[in-house]
ModelCIF file with pLDDT and N, C-alpha, C, O atoms, coordinates in Angstrom:
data_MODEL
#
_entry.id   MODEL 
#
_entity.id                         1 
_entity.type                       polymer 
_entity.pdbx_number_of_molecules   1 
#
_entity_poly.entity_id                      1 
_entity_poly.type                           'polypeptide(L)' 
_entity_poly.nstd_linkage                   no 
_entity_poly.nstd_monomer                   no 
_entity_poly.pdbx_seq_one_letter_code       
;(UNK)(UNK)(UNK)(UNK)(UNK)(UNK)(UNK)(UNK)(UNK)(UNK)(UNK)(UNK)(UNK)(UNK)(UNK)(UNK)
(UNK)(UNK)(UNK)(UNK)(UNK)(UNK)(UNK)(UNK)(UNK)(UNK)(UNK)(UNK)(UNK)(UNK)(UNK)(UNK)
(UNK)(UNK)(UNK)(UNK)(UNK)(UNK)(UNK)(UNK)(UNK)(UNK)(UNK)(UNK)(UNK)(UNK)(UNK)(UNK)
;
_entity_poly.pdbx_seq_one_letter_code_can   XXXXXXXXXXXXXXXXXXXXXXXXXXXXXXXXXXXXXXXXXXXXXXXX 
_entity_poly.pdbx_strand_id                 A 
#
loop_
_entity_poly_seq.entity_id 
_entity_poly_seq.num 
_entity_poly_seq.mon_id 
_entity_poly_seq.hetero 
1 1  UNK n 
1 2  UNK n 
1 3  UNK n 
1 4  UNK n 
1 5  UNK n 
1 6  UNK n 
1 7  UNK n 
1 8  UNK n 
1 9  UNK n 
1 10 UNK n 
1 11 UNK n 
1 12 UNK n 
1 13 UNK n 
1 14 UNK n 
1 15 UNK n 
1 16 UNK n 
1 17 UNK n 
1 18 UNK n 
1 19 UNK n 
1 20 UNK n 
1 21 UNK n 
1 22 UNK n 
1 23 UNK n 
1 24 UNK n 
1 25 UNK n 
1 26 UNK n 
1 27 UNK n 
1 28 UNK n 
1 29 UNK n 
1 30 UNK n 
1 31 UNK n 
1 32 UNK n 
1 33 UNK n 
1 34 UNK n 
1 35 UNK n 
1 36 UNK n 
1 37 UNK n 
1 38 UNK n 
1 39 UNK n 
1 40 UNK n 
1 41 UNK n 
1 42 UNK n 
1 43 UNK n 
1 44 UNK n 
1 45 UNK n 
1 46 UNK n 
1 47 UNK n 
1 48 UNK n 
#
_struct_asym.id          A 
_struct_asym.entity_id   1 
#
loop_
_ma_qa_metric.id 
_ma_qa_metric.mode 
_ma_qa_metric.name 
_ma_qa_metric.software_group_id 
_ma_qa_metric.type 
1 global pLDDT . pLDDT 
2 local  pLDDT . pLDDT 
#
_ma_qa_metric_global.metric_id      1 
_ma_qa_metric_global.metric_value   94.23 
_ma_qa_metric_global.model_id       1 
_ma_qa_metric_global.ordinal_id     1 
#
loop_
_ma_qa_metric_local.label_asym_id 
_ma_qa_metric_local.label_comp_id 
_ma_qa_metric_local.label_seq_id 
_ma_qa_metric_local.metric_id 
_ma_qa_metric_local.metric_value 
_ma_qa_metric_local.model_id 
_ma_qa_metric_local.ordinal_id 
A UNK 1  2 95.00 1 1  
A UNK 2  2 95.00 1 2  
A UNK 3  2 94.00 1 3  
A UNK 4  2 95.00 1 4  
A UNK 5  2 95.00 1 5  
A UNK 6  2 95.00 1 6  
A UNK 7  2 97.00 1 7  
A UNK 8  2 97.00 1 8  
A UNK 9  2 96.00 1 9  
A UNK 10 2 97.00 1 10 
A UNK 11 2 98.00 1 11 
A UNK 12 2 98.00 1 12 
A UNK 13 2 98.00 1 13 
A UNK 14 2 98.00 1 14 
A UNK 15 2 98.00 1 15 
A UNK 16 2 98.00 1 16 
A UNK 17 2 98.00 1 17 
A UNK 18 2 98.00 1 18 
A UNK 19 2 97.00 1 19 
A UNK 20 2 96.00 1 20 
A UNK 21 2 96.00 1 21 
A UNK 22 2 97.00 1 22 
A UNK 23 2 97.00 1 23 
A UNK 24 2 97.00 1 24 
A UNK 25 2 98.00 1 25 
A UNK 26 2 97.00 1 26 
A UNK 27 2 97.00 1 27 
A UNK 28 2 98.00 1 28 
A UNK 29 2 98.00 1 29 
A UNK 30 2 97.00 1 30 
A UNK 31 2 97.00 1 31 
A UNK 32 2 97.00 1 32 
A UNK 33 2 97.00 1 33 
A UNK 34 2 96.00 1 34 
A UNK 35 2 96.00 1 35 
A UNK 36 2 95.00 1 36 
A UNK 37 2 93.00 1 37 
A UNK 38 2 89.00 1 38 
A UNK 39 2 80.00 1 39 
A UNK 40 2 76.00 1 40 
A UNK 41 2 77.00 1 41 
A UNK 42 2 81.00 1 42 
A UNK 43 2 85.00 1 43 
A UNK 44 2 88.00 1 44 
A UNK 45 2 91.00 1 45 
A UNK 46 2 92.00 1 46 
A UNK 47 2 94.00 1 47 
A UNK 48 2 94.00 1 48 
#
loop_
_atom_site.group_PDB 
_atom_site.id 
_atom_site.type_symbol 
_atom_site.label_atom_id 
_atom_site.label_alt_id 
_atom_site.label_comp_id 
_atom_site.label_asym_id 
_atom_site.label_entity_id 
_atom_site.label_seq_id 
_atom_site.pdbx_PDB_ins_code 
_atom_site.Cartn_x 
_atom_site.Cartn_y 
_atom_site.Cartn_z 
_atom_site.occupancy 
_atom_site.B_iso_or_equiv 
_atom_site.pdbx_formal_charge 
_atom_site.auth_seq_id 
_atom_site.auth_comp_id 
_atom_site.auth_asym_id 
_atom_site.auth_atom_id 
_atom_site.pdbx_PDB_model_num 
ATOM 1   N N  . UNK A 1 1  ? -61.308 119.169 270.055 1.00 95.00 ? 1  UNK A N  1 
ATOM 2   C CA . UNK A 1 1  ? -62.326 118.339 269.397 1.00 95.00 ? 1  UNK A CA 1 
ATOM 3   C C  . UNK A 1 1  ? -62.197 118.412 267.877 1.00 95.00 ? 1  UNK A C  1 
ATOM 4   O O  . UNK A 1 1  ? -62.670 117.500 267.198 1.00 95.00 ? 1  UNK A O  1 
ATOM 5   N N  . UNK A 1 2  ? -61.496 119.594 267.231 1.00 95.00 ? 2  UNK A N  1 
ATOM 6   C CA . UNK A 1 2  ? -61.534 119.874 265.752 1.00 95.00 ? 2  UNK A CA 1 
ATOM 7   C C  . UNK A 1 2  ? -60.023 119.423 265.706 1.00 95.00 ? 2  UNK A C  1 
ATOM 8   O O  . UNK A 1 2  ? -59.385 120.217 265.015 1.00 95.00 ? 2  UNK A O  1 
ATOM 9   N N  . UNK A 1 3  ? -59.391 118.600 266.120 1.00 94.00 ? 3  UNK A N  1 
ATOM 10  C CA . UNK A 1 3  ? -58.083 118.386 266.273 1.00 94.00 ? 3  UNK A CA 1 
ATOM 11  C C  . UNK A 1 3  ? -56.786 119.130 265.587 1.00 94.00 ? 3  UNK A C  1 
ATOM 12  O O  . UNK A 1 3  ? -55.904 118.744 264.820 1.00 94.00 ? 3  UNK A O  1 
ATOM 13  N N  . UNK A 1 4  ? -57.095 120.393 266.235 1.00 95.00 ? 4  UNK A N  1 
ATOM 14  C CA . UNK A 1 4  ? -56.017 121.543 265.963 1.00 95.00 ? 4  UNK A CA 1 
ATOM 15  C C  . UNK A 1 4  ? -55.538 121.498 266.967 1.00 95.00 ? 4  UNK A C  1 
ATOM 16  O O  . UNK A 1 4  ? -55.802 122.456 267.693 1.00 95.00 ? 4  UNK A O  1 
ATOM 17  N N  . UNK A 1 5  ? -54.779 120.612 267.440 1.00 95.00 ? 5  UNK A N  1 
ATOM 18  C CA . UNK A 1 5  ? -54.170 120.435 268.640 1.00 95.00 ? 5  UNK A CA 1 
ATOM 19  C C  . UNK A 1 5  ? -52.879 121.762 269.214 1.00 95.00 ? 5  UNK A C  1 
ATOM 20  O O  . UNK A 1 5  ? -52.516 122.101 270.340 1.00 95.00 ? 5  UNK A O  1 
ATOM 21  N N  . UNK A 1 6  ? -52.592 122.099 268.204 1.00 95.00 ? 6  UNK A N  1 
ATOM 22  C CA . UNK A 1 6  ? -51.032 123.111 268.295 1.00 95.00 ? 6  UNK A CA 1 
ATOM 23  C C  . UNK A 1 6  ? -52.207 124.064 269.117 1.00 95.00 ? 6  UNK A C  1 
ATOM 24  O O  . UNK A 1 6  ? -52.013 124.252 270.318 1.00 95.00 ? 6  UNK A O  1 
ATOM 25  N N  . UNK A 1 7  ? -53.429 124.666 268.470 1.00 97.00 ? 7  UNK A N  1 
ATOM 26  C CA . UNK A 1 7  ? -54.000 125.964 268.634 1.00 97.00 ? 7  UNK A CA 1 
ATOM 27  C C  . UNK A 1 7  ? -54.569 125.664 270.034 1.00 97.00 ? 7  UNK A C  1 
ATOM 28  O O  . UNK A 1 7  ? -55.023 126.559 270.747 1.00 97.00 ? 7  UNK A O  1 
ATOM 29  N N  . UNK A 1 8  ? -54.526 124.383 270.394 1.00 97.00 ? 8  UNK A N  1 
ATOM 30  C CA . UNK A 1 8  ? -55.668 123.705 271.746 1.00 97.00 ? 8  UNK A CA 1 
ATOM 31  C C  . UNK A 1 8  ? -54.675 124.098 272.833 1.00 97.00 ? 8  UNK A C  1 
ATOM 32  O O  . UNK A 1 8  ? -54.871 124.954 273.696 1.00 97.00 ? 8  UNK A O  1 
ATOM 33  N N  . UNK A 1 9  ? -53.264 123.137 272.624 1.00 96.00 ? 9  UNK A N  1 
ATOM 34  C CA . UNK A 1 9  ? -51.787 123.977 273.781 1.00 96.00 ? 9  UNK A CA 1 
ATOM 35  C C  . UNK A 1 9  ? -52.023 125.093 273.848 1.00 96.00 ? 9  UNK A C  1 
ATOM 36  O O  . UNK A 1 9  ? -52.112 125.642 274.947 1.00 96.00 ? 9  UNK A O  1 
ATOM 37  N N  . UNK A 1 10 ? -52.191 125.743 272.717 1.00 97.00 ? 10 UNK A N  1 
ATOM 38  C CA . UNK A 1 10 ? -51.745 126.923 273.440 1.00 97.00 ? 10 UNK A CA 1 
ATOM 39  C C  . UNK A 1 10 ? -52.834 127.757 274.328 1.00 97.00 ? 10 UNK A C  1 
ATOM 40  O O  . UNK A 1 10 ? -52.429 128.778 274.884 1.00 97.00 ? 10 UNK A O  1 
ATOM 41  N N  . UNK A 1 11 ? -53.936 127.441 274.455 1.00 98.00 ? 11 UNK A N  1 
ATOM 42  C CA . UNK A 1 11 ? -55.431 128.257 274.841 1.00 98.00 ? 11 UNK A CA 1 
ATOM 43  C C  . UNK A 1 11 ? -55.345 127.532 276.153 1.00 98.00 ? 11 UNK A C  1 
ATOM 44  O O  . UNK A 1 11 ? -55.540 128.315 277.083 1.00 98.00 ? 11 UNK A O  1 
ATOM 45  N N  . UNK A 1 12 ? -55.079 126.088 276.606 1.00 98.00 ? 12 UNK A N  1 
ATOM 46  C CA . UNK A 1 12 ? -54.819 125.567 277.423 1.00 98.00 ? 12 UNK A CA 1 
ATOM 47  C C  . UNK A 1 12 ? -53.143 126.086 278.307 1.00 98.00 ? 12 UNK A C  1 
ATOM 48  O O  . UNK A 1 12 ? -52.695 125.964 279.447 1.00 98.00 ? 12 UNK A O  1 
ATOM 49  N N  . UNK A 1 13 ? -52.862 126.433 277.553 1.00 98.00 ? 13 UNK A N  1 
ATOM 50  C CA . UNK A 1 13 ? -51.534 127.057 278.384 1.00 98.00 ? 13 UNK A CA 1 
ATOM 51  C C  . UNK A 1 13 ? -51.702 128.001 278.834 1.00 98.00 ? 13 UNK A C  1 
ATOM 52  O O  . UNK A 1 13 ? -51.239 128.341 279.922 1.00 98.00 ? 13 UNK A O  1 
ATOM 53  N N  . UNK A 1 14 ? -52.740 128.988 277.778 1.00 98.00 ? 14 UNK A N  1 
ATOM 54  C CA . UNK A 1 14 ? -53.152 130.668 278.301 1.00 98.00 ? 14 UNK A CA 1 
ATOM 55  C C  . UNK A 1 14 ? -54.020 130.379 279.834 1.00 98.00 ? 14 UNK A C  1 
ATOM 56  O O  . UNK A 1 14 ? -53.972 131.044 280.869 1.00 98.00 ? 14 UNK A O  1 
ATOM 57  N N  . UNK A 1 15 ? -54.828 129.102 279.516 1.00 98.00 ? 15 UNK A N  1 
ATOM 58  C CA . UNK A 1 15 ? -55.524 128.843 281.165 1.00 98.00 ? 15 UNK A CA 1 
ATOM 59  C C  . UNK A 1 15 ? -54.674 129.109 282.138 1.00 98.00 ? 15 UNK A C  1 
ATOM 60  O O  . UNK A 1 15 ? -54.748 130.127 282.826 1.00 98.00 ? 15 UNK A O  1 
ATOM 61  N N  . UNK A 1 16 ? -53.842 128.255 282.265 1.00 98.00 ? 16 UNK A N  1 
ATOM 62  C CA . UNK A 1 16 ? -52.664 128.003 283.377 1.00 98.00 ? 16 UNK A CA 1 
ATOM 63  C C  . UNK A 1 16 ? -52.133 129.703 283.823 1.00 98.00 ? 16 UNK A C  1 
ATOM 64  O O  . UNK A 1 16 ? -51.892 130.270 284.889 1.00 98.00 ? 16 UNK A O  1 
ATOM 65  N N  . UNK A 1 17 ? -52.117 130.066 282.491 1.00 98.00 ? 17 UNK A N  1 
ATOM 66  C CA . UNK A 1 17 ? -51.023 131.597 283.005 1.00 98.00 ? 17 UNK A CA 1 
ATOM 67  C C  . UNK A 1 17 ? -52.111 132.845 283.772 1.00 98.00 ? 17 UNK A C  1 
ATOM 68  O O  . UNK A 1 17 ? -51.757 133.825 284.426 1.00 98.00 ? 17 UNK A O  1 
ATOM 69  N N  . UNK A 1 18 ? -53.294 132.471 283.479 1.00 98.00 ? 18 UNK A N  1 
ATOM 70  C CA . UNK A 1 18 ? -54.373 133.435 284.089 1.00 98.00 ? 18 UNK A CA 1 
ATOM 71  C C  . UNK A 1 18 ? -54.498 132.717 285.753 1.00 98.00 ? 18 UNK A C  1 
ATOM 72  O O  . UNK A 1 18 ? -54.661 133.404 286.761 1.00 98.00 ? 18 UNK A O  1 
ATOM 73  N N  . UNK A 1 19 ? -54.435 131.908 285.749 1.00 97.00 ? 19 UNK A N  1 
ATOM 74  C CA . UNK A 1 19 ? -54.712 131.194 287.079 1.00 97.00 ? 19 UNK A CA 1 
ATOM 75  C C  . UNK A 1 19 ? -54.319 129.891 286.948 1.00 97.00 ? 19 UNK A C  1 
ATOM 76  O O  . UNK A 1 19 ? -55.041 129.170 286.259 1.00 97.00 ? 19 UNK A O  1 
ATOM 77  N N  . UNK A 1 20 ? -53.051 129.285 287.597 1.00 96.00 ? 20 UNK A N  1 
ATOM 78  C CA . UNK A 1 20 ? -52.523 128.048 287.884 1.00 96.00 ? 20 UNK A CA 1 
ATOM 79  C C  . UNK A 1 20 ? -52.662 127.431 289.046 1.00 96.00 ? 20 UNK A C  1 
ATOM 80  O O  . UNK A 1 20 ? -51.905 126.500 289.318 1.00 96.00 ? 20 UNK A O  1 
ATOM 81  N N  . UNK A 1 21 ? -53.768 127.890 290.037 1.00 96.00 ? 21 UNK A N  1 
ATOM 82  C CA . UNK A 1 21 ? -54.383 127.187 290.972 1.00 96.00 ? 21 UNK A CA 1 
ATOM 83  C C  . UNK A 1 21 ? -55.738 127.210 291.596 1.00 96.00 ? 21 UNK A C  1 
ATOM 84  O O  . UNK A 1 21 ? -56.126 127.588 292.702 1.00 96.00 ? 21 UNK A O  1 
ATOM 85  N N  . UNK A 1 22 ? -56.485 126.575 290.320 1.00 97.00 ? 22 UNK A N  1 
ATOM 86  C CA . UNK A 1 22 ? -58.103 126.784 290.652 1.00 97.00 ? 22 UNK A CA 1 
ATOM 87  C C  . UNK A 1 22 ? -58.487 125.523 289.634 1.00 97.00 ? 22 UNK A C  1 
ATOM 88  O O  . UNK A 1 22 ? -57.476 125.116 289.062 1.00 97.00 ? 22 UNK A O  1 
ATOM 89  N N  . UNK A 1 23 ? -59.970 124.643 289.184 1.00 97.00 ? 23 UNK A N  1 
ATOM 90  C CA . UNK A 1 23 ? -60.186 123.639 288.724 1.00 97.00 ? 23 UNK A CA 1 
ATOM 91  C C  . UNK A 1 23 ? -60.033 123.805 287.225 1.00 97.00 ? 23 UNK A C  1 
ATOM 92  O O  . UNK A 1 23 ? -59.795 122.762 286.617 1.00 97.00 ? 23 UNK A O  1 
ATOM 93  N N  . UNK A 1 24 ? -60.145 125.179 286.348 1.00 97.00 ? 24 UNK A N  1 
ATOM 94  C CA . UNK A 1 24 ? -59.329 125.151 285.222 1.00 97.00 ? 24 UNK A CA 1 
ATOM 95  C C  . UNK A 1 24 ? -58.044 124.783 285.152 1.00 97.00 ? 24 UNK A C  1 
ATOM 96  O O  . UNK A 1 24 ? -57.566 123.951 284.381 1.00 97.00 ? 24 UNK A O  1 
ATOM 97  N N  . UNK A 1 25 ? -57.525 125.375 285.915 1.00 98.00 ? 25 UNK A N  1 
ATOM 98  C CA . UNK A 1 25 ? -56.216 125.053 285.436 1.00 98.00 ? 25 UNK A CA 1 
ATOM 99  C C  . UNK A 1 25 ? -55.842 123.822 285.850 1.00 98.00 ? 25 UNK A C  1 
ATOM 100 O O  . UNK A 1 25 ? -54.864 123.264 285.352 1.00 98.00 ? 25 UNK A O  1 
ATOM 101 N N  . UNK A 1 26 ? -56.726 123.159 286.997 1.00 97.00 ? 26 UNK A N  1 
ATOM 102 C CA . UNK A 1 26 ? -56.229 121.637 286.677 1.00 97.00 ? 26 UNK A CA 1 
ATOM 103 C C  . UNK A 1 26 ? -56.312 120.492 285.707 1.00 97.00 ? 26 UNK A C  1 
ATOM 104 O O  . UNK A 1 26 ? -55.543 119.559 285.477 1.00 97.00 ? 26 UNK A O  1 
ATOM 105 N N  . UNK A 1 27 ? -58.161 121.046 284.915 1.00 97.00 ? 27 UNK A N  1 
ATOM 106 C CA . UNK A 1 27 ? -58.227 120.668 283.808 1.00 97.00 ? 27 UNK A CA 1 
ATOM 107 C C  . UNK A 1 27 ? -57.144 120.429 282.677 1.00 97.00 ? 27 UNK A C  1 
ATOM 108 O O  . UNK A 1 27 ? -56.679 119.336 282.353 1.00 97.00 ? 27 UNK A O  1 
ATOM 109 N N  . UNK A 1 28 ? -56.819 121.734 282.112 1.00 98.00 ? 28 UNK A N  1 
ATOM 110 C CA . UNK A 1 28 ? -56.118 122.673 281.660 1.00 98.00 ? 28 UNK A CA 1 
ATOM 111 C C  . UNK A 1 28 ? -54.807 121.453 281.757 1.00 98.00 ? 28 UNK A C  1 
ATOM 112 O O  . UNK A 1 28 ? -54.483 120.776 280.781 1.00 98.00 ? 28 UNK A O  1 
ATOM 113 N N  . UNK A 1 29 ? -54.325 121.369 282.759 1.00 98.00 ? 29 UNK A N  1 
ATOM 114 C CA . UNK A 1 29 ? -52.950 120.436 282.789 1.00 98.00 ? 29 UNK A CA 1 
ATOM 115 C C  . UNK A 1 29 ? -52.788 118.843 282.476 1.00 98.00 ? 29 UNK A C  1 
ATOM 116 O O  . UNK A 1 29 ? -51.751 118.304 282.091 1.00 98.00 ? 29 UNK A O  1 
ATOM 117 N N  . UNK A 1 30 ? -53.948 118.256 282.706 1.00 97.00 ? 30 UNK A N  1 
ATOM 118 C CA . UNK A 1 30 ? -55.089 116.829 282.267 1.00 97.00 ? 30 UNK A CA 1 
ATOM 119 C C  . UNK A 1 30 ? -54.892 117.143 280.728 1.00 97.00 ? 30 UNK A C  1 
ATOM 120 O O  . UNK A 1 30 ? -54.274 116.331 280.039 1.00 97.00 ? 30 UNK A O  1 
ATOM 121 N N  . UNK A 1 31 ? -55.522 118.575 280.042 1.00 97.00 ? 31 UNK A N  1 
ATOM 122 C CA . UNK A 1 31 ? -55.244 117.909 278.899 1.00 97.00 ? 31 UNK A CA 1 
ATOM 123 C C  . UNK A 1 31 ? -54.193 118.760 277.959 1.00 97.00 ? 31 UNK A C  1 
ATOM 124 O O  . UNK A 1 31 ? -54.148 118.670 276.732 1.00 97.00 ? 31 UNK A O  1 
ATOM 125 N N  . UNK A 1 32 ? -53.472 119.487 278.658 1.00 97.00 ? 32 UNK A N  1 
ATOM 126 C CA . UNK A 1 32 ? -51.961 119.431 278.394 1.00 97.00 ? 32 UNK A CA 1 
ATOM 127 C C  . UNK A 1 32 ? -51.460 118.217 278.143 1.00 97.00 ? 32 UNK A C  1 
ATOM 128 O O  . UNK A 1 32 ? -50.971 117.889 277.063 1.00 97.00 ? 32 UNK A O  1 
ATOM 129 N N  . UNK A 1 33 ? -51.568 117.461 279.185 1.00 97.00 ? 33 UNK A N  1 
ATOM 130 C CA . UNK A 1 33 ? -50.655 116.374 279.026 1.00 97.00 ? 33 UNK A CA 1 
ATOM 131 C C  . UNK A 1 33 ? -51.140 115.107 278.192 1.00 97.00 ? 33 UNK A C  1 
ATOM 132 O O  . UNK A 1 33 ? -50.474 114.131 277.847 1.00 97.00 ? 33 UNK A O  1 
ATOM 133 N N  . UNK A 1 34 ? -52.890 115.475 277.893 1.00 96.00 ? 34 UNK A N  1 
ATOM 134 C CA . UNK A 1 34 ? -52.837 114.248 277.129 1.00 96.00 ? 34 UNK A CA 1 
ATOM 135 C C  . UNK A 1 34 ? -52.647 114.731 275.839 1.00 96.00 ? 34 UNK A C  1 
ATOM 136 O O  . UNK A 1 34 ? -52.610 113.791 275.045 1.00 96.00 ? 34 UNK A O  1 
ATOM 137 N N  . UNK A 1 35 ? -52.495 115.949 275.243 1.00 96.00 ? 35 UNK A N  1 
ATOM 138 C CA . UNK A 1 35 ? -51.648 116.503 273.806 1.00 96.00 ? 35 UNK A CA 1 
ATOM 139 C C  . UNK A 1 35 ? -50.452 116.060 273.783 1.00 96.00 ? 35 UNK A C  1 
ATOM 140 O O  . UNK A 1 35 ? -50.061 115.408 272.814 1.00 96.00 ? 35 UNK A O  1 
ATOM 141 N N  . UNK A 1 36 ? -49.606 116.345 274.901 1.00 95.00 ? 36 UNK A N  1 
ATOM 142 C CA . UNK A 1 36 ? -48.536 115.729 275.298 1.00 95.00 ? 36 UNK A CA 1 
ATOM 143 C C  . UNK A 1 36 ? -48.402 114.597 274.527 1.00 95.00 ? 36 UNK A C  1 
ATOM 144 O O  . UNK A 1 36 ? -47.735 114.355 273.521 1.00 95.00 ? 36 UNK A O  1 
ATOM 145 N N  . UNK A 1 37 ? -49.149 113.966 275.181 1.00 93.00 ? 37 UNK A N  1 
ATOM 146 C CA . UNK A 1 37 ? -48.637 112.165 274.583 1.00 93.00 ? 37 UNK A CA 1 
ATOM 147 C C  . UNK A 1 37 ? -49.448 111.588 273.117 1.00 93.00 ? 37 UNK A C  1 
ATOM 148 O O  . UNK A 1 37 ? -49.712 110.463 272.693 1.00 93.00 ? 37 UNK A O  1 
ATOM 149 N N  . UNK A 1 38 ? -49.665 112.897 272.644 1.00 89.00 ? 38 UNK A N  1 
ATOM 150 C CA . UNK A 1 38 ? -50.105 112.462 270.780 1.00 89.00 ? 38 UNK A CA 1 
ATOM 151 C C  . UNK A 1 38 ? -48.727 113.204 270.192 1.00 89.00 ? 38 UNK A C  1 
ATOM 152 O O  . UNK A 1 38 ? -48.332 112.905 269.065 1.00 89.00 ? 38 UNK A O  1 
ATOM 153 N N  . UNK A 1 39 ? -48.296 113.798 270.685 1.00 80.00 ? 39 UNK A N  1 
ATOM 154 C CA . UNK A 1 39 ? -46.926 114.359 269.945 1.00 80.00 ? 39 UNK A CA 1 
ATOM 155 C C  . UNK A 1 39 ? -46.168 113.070 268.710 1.00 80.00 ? 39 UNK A C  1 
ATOM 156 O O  . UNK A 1 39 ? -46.143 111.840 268.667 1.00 80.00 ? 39 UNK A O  1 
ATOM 157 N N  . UNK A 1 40 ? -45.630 114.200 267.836 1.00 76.00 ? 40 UNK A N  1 
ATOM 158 C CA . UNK A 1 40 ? -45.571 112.859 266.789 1.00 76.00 ? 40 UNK A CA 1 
ATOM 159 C C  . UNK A 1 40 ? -44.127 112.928 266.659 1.00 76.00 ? 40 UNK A C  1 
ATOM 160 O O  . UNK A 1 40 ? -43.501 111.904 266.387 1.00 76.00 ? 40 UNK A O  1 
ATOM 161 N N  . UNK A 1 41 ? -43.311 114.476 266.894 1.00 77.00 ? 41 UNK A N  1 
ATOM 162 C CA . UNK A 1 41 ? -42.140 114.737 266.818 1.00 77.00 ? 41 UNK A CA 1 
ATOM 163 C C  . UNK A 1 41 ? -41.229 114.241 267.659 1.00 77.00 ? 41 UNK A C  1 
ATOM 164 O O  . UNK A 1 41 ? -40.068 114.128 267.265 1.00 77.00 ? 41 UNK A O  1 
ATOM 165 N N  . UNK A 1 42 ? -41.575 113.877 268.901 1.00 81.00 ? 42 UNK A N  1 
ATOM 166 C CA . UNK A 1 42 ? -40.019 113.076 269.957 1.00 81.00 ? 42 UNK A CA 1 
ATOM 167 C C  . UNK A 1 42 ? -41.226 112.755 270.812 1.00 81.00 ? 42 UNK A C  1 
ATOM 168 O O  . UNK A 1 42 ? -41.931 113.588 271.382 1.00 81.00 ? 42 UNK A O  1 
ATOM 169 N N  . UNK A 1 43 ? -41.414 111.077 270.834 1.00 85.00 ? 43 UNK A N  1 
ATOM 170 C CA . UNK A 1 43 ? -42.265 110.586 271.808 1.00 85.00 ? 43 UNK A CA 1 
ATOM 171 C C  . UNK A 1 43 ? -41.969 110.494 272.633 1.00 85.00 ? 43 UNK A C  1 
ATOM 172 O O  . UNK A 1 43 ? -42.879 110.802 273.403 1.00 85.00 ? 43 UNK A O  1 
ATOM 173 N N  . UNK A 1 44 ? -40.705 110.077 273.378 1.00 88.00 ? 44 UNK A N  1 
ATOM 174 C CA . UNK A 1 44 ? -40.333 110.200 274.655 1.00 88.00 ? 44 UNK A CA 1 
ATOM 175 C C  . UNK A 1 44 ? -39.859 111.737 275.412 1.00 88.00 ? 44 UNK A C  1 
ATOM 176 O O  . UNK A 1 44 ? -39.750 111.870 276.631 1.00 88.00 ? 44 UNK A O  1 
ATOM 177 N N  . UNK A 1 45 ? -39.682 112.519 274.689 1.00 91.00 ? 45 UNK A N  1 
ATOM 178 C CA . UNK A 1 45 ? -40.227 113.772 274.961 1.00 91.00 ? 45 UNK A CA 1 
ATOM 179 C C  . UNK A 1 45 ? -41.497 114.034 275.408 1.00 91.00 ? 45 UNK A C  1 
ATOM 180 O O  . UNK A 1 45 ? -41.589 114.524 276.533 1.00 91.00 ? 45 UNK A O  1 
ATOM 181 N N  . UNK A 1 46 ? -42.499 113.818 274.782 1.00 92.00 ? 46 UNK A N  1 
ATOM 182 C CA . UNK A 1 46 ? -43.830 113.940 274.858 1.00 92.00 ? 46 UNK A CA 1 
ATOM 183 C C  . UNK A 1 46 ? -44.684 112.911 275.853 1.00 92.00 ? 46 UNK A C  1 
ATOM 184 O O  . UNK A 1 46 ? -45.903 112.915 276.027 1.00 92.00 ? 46 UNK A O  1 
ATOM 185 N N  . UNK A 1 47 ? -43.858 112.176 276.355 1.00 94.00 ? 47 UNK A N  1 
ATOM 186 C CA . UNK A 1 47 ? -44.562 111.136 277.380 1.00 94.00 ? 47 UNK A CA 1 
ATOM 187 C C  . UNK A 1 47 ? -44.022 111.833 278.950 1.00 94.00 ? 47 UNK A C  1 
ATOM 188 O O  . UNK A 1 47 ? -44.743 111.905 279.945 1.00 94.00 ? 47 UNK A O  1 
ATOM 189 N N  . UNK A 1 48 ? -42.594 112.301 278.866 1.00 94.00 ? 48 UNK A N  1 
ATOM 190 C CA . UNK A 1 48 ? -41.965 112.803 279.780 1.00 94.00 ? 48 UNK A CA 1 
ATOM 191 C C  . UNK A 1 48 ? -42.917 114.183 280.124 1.00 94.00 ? 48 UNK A C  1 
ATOM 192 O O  . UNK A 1 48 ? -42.582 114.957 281.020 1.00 94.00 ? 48 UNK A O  1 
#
């Protein structure tokens, strides 16, 4: 929401590694991926 997005991956990634199969971490991967696709450095990287 404070669009520190780098610091957001990674707290969202720490979700996943504590538990990668429960409704955080599905969250957690929802908005992985929509950081994903604001990437500014290789967009088709970041869509993939």
């Amino acid at each position: 929401k404070k669009n520190l997005l780098d610091y957001s991956k990674e707290e969202y990634k720490r979700v996943v590694e504590i538990n990668n199969n429960n409704d955080f971490a599905r969250k957690a991967y929802i908005n992985l991926g929509i950081i994903a696709l604001k990437s500014k450095k290789d967009k088709i990287k970041g869509i993939e």
